[in-house]
Protein backbone atom coordinates (compact mmCIF):
# COMPACT_ATOMS: atom_id res chain seq x y z
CA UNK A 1 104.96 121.69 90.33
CA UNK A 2 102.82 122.95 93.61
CA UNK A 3 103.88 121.74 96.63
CA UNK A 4 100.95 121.06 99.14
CA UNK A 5 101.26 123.24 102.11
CA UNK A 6 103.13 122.24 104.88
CA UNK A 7 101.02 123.39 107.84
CA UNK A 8 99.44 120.95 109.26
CA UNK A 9 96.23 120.35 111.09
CA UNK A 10 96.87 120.00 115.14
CA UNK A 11 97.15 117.12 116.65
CA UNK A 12 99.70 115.59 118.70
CA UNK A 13 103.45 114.73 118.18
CA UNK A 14 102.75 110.90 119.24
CA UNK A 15 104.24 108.78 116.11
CA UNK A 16 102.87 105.54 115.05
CA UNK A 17 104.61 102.82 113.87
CA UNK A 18 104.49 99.33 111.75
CA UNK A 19 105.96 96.83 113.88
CA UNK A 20 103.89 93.59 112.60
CA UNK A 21 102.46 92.00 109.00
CA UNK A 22 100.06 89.59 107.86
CA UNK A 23 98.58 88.41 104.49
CA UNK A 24 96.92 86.00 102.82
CA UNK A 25 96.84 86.90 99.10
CA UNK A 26 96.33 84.89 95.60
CA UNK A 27 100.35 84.64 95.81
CA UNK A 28 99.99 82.51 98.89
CA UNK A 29 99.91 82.27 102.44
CA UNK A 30 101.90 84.64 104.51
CA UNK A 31 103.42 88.37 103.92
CA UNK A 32 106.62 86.45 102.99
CA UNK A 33 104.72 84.61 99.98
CA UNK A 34 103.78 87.65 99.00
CA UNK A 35 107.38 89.64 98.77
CA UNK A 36 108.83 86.98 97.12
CA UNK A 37 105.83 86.36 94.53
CA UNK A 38 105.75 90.27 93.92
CA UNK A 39 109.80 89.95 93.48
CA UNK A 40 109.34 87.34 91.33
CA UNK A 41 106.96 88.79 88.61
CA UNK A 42 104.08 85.64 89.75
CA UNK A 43 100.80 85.69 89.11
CA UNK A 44 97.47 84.76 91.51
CA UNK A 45 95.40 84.74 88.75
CA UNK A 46 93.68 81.74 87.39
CA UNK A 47 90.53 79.88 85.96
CA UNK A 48 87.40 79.71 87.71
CA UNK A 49 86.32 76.11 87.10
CA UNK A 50 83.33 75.36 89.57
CA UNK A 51 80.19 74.75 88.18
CA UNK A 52 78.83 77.74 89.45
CA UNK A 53 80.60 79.91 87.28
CA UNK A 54 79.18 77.89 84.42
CA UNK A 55 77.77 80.04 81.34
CA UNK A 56 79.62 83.48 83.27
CA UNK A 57 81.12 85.49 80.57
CA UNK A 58 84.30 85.97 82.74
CA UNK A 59 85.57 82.93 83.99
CA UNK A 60 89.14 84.51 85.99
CA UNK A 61 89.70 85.56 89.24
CA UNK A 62 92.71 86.14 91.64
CA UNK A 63 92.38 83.33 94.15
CA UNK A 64 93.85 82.07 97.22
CA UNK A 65 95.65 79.20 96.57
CA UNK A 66 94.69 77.19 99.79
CA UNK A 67 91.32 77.01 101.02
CA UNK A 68 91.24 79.46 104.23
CA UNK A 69 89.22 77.09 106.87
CA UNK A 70 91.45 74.47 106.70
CA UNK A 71 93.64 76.65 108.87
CA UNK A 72 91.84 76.85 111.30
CA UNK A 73 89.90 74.72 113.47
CA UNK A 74 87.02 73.34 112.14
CA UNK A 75 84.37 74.63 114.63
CA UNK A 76 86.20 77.97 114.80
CA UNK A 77 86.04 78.30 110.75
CA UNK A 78 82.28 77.28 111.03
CA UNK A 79 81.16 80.00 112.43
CA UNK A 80 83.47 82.70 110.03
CA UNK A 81 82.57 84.30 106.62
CA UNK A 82 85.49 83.00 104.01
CA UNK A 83 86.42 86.92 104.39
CA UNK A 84 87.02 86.33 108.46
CA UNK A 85 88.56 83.75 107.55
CA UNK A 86 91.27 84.56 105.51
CA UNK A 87 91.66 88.25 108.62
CA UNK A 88 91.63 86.27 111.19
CA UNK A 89 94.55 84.36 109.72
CA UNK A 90 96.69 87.42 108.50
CA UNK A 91 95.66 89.12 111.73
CA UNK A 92 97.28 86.31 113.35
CA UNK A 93 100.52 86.22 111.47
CA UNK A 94 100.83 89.92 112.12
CA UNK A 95 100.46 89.50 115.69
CA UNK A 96 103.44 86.60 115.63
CA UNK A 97 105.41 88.94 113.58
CA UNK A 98 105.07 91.62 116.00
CA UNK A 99 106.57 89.49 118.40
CA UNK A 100 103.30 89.29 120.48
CA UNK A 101 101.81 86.31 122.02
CA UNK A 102 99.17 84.19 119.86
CA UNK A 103 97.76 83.52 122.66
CA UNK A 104 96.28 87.56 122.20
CA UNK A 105 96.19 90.01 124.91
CA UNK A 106 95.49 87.26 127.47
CA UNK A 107 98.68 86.46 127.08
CA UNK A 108 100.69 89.09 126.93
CA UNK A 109 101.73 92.43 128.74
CA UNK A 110 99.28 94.18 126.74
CA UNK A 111 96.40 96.07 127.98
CA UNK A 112 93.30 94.65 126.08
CA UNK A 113 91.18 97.98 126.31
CA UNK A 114 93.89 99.78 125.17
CA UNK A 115 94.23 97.98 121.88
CA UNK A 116 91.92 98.00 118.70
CA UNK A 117 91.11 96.92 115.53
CA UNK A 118 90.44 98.53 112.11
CA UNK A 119 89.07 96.11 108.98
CA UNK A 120 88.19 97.10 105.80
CA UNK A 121 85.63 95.44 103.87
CA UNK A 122 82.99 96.16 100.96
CA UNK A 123 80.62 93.31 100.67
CA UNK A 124 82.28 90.76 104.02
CA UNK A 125 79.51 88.17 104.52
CA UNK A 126 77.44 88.89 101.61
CA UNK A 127 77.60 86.02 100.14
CA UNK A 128 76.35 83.56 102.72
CA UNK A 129 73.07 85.75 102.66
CA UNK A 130 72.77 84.39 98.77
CA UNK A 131 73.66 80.94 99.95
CA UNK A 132 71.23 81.11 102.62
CA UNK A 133 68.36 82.84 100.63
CA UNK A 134 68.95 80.53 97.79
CA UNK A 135 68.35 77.62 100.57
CA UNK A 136 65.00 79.37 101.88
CA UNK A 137 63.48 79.62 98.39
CA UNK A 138 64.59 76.05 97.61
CA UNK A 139 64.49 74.26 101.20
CA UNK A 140 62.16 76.24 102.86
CA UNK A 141 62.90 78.73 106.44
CA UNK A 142 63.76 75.66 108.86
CA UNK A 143 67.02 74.82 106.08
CA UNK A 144 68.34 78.83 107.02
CA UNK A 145 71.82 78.96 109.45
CA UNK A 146 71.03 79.93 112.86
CA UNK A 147 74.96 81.55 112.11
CA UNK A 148 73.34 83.55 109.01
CA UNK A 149 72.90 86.99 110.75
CA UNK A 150 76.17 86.74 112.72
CA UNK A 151 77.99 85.71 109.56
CA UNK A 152 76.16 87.77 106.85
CA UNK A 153 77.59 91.24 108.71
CA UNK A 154 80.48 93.16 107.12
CA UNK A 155 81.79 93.61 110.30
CA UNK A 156 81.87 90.03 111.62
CA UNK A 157 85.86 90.05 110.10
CA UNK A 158 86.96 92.62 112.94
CA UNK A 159 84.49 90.93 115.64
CA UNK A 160 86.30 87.63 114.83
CA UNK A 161 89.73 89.11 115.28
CA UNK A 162 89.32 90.31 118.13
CA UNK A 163 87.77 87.52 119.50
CA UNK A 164 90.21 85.19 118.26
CA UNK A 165 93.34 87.69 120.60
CA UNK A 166 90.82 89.24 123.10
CA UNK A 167 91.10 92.62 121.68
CA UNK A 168 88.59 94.57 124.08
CA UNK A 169 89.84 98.07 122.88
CA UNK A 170 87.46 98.67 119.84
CA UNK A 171 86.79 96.16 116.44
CA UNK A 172 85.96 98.67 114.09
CA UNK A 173 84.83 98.22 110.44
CA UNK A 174 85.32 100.59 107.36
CA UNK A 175 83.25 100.57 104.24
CA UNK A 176 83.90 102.90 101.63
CA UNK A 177 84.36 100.68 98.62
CA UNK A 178 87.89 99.74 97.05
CA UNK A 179 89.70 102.59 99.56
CA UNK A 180 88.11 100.46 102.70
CA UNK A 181 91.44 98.44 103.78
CA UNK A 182 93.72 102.14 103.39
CA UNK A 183 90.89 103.93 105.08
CA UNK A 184 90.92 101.21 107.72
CA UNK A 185 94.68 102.10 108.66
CA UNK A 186 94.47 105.65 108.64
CA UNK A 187 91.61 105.58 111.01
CA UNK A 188 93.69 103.44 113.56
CA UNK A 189 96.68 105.64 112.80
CA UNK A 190 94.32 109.01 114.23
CA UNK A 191 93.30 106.10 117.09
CA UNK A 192 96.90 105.72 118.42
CA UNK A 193 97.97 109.73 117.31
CA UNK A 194 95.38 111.11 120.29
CA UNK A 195 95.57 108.36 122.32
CA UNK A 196 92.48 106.30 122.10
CA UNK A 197 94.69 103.19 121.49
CA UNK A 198 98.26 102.48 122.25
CA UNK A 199 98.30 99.29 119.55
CA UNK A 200 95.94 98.22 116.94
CA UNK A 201 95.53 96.04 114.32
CA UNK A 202 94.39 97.16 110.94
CA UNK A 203 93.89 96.39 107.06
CA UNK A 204 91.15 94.88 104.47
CA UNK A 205 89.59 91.22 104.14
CA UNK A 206 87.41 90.46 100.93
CA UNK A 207 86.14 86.83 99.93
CA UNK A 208 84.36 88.55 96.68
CA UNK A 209 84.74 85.70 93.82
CA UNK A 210 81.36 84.60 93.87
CA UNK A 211 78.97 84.42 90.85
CA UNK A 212 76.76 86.98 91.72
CA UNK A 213 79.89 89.87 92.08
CA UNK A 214 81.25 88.57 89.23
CA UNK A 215 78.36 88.76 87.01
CA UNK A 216 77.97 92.10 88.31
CA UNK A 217 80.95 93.58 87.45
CA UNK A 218 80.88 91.49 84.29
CA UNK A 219 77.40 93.04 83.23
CA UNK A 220 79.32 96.94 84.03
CA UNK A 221 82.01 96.22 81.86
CA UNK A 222 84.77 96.39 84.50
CA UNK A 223 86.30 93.18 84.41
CA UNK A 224 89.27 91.97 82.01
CA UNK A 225 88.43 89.91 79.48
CA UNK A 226 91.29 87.66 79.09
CA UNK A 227 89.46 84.20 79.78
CA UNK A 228 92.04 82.60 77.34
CA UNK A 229 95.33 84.16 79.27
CA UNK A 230 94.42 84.67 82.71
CA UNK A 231 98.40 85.16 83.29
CA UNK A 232 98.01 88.33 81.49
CA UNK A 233 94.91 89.48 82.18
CA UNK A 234 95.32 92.13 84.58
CA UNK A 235 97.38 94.98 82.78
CA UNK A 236 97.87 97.91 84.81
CA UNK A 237 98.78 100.87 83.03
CA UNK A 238 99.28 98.69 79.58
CA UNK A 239 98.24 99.84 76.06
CA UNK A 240 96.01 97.30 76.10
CA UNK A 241 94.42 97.01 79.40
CA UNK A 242 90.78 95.92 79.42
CA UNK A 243 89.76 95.94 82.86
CA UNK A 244 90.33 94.65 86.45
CA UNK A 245 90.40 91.18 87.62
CA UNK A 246 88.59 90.32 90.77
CA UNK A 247 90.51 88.73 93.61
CA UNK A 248 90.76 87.56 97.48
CA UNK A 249 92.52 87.70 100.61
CA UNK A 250 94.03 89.95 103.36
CA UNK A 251 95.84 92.26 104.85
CA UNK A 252 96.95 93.13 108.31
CA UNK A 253 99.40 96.23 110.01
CA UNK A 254 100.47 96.43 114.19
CA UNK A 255 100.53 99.44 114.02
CA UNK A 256 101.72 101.03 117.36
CA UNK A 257 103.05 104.18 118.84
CA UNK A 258 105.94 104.75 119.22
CA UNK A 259 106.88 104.85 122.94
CA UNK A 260 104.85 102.01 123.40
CA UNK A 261 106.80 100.04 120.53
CA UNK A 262 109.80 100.93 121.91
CA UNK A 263 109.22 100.16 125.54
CA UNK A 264 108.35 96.75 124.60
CA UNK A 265 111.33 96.17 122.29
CA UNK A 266 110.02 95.78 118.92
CA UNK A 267 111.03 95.56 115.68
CA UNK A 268 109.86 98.62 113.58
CA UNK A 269 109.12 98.31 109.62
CA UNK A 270 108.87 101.89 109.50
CA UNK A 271 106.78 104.94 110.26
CA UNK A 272 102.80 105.39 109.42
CA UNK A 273 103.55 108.98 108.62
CA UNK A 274 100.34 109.93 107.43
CA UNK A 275 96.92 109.63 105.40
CA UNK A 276 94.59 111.46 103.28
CA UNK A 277 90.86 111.25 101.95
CA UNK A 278 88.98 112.74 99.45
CA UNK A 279 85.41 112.28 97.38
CA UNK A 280 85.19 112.66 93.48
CA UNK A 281 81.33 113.35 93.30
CA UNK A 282 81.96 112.88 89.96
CA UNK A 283 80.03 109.75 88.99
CA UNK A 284 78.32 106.21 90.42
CA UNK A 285 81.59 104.49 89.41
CA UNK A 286 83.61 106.06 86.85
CA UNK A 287 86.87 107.95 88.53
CA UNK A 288 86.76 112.04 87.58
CA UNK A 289 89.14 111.68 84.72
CA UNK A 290 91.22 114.81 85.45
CA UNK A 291 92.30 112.84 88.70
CA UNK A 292 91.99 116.21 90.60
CA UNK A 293 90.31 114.16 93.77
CA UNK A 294 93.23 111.47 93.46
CA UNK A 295 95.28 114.68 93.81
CA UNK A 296 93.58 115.99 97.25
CA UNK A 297 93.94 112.36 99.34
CA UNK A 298 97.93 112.36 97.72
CA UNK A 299 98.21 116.59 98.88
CA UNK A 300 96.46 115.44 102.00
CA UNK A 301 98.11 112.48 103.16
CA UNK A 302 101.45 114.33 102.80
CA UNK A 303 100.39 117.88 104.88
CA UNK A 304 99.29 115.62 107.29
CA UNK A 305 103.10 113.80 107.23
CA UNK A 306 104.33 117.26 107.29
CA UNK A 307 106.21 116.48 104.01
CA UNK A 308 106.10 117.71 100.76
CA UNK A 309 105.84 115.92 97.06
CA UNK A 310 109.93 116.41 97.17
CA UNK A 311 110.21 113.43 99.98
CA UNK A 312 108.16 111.00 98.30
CA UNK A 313 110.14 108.32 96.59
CA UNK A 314 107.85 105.70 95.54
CA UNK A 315 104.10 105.43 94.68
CA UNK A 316 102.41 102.12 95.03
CA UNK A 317 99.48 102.98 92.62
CA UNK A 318 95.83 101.79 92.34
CA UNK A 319 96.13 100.88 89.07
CA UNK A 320 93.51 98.41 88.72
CA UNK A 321 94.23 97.59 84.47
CA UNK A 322 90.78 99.35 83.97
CA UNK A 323 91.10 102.05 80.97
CA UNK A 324 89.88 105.17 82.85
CA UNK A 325 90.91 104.75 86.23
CA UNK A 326 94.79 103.50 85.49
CA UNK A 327 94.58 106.98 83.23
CA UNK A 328 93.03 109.49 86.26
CA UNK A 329 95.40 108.05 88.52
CA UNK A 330 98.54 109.36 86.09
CA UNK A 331 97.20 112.53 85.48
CA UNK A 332 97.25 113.19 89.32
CA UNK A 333 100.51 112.04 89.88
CA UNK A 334 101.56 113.63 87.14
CA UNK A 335 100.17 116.86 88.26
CA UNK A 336 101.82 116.57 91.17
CA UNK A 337 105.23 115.32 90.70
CA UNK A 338 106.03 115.50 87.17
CA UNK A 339 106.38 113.19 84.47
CA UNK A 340 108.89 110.09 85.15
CA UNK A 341 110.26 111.96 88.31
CA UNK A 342 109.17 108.85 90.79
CA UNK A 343 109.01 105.12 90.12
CA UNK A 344 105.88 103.72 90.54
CA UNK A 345 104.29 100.47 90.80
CA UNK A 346 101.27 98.21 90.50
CA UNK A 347 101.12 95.30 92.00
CA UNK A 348 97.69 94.29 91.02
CA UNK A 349 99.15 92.63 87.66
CA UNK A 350 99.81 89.83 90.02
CA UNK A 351 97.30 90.15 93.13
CA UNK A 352 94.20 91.52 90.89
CA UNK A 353 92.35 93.79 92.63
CA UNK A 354 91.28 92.30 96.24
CA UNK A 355 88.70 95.09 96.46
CA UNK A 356 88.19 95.88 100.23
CA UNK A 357 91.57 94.10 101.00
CA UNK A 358 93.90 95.98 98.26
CA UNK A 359 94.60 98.79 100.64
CA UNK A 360 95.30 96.48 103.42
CA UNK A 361 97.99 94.18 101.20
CA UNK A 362 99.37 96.59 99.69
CA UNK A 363 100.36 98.54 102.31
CA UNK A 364 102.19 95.55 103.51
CA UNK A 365 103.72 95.31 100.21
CA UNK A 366 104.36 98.61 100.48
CA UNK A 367 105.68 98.57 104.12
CA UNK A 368 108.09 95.32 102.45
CA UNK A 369 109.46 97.54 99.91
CA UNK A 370 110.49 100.30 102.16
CA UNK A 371 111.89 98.02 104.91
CA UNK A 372 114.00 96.29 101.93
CA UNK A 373 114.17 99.25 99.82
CA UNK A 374 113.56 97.43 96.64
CA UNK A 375 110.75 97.98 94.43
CA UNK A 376 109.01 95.21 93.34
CA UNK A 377 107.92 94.86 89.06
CA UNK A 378 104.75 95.93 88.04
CA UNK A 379 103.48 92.60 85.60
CA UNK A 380 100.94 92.69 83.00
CA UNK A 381 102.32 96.31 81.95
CA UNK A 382 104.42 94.78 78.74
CA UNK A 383 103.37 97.39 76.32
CA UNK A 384 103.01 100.64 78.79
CA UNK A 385 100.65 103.37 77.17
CA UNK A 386 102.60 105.87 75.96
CA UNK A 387 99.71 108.62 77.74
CA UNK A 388 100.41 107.24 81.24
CA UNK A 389 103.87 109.34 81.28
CA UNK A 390 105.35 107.71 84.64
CA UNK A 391 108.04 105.85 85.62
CA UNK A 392 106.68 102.85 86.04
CA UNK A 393 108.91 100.05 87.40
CA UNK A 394 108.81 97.11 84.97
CA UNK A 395 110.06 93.76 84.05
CA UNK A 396 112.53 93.94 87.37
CA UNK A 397 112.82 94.95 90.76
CA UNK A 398 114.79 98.51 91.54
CA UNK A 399 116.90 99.28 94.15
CA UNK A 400 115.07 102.50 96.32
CA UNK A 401 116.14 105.97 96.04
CA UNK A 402 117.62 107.80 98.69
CA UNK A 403 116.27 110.98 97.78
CA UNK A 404 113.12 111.46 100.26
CA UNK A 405 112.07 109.30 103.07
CA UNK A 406 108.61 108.57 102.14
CA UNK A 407 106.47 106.32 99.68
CA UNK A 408 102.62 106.30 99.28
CA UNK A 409 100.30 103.62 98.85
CA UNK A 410 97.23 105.07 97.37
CA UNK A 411 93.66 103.16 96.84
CA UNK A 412 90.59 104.60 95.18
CA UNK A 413 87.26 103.10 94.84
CA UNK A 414 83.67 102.84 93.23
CA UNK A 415 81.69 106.31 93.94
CA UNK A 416 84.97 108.54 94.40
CA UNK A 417 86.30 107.24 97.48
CA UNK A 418 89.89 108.23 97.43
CA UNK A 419 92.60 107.07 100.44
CA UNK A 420 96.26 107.44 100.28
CA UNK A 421 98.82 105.92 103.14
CA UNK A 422 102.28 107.63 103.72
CA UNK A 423 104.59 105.33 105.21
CA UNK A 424 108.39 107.10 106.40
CA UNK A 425 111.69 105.16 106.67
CA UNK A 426 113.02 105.45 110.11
């Protein structure tokens, strides 16, 4: 196997660190609903039964359980996108969980211009443009949201954040398709390394289940079929995958340095280690199938944790259940570590795919499984393809190796975006 070299770029010896999680996911509210659903093999997928998904030929989606604005208050969730809804939320349960003040930085010792945020979305208000464009050719201009501008913007989900803690730092926004949440945290974790930023908070937030996305990906062929089974619809890596089902929700890291974790007495998850990109130019949406640009973000995520493919233990894949991309994504890892030499898993047989907020909830999964060093099942995968050729961790949860100190979280999206998170146990 080659090991990626283990010079690194310069940049300075300041570490960051995980000290706080949020989510909201189709598993339920909170990052504790999601450990225990992922531990527990359950499933966030389920029928879409509102008359506007009448006559769609896919009629499944991975949902949020509870409707988002009736956490908050009302005149608050008025003025939010369903996606700022559901970061603000996560955003906030990360910032309790940090041991931080909900009151935001006006409460608390921190310095407001000194921290940040860092969201991830693909589409964020979107769909209260259609809603409000389907008003103006029914109702006329004078029926249009005076909110529709503010709202329609992918980046009103950081805005809203930090308004809702008084984050004067920087609110940030990352689109670059399904990689947008991972992408998200690895540009706070370069914030904090050269000290733009002492503490920021960063992930993904998608509210994508509408009728126009899902025809969309419906008319591309992307989407699982399943309408029958929607419990076993999204198959990651399974013999019989036939595509990805479309979900909701969010994710949110603290992410911190070190020194400034440490001063203030926190609790530490673990250590964002490191993060790589890369571009297929292969296609509009179809992954290069020799997985050779999965292969750069993994090589580059782990020069820039000065490690090498020896330390990882543990791969959170992609692995969306779609036929091609579940296939590029094992021939890189593969490639790099062997056949069956790391367990891997894919926790979109339970979450779907949350598109702009994967990256972000999966790294808290993935921060979960190193803090509790247990790997959680990978469902949907009953039959797994026999040309996948990894260990993929099925049917029940498995204790962590010891061997290494690192696992990777990797995301890859539409157009060859390609973003990989290393997270180190302390």
């Amino acid at each position: 196997m080659c090991q990626p070299s283990r010079t690194t770029r310069p940049r300075p010896d300041r570490r960051v660190v995980v000290t706080g999680l949020g989510a909201i996911s189709p598993l339920g509210v909170g990052a504790p609903e999601l450990w225990a659903g992922l531990l527990d093999g359950r499933c966030g997928v389920r029928p879409l039964d509102g008359p506007e998904f009448d006559g769609q030929p896919i009629r499944i989606a991975a949902t949020v359980p509870v409707e988002p604005g009736s956490l908050l208050p009302r005149p608050q969730a008025r003025r939010m996108n369903r996606a700022a809804q559901f970061a603000v939320l996560a955003a906030r349960e990360a910032w309790r969980d940090a041991g931080l003040d909900v009151g935001g930085t006006r409460d608390s010792e921190l310095d407001p211009t000194r921290t940040g945020v860092s969201v991830g979305s693909i589409i964020g208000g979107l769909p209260v443009l259609v809603d409000q464009d389907r008003r103006l050719r029914e109702r006329g201009p004078r029926s249009v949201s005076p909110l529709t501008a503010a709202m329609a913007v992918p980046s009103q989900a950081a805005s809203q954040i930090s308004l809702d803690l008084h984050i004067t730092g920087e609110a940030r926004t990352v689109v670059s398709a399904c990689a947008s949440g991972t992408e998200a945290i690895g540009q706070a974790v370069d914030r904090i390394r050269y000290g733009h930023l002492d503490l920021v908070l960063a992930g993904g937030a998608e509210a994508a289940v509408t009728p126009a996305v899902m025809a969309a990906f419906a008319s591309m062929r992307a989407l699982s079929t399943r309408n029958d089974d929607p419990l076993a619809a999204s198959r990651p890596f399974d013999r019989h995958r036939t595509g990805f089902v479309n979900g909701e929700g969010a994710g949110l890291l603290v992410l911190e340095s070190e020194e400034h974790a440490l001063a203030r007495g926190a609790r530490i998850y673990c250590e964002a280690a490191g993060w790589g990109l890369s571009a297929d130019a292969h296609h509009l949406a179809a992954p290069d199938p020799t997985g050779v640009g999965i292969e750069r973000a993994v090589r580059r995520a782990l020069v820039d944790a000065e490690a090498g493919t020896e330390d990882v233990m543990h791969v959170n894949a992609h692995a969306t259940g779609t036929i091609d991309g579940d296939a590029a994504e094992a021939r890189a890892l593969r490639t790099l570590f062997g056949a069956g030499n790391v367990p891997v898993t894919a926790p979109k047989g339970g979450l779907g795919h949350l598109q702009g907020a994967a990256g972000g909830v999966e790294a808290v999964a993935t921060a979960l499984t190193l803090h509790h060093g247990v790997v959680p099942p990978t469902i949907g995968c009953d039959d797994l393809d026999e040309n996948i050729g990894l260990d993929v961790v099925r049917k029940t949860t498995r204790v962590l190796s010891a061997r290494g100190d690192l696992v990777l979280s990797n995301s890859f999206g539409f157009g060859g975006h390609n973003a990989v998170l290393a997270l180190r146990r302390r």
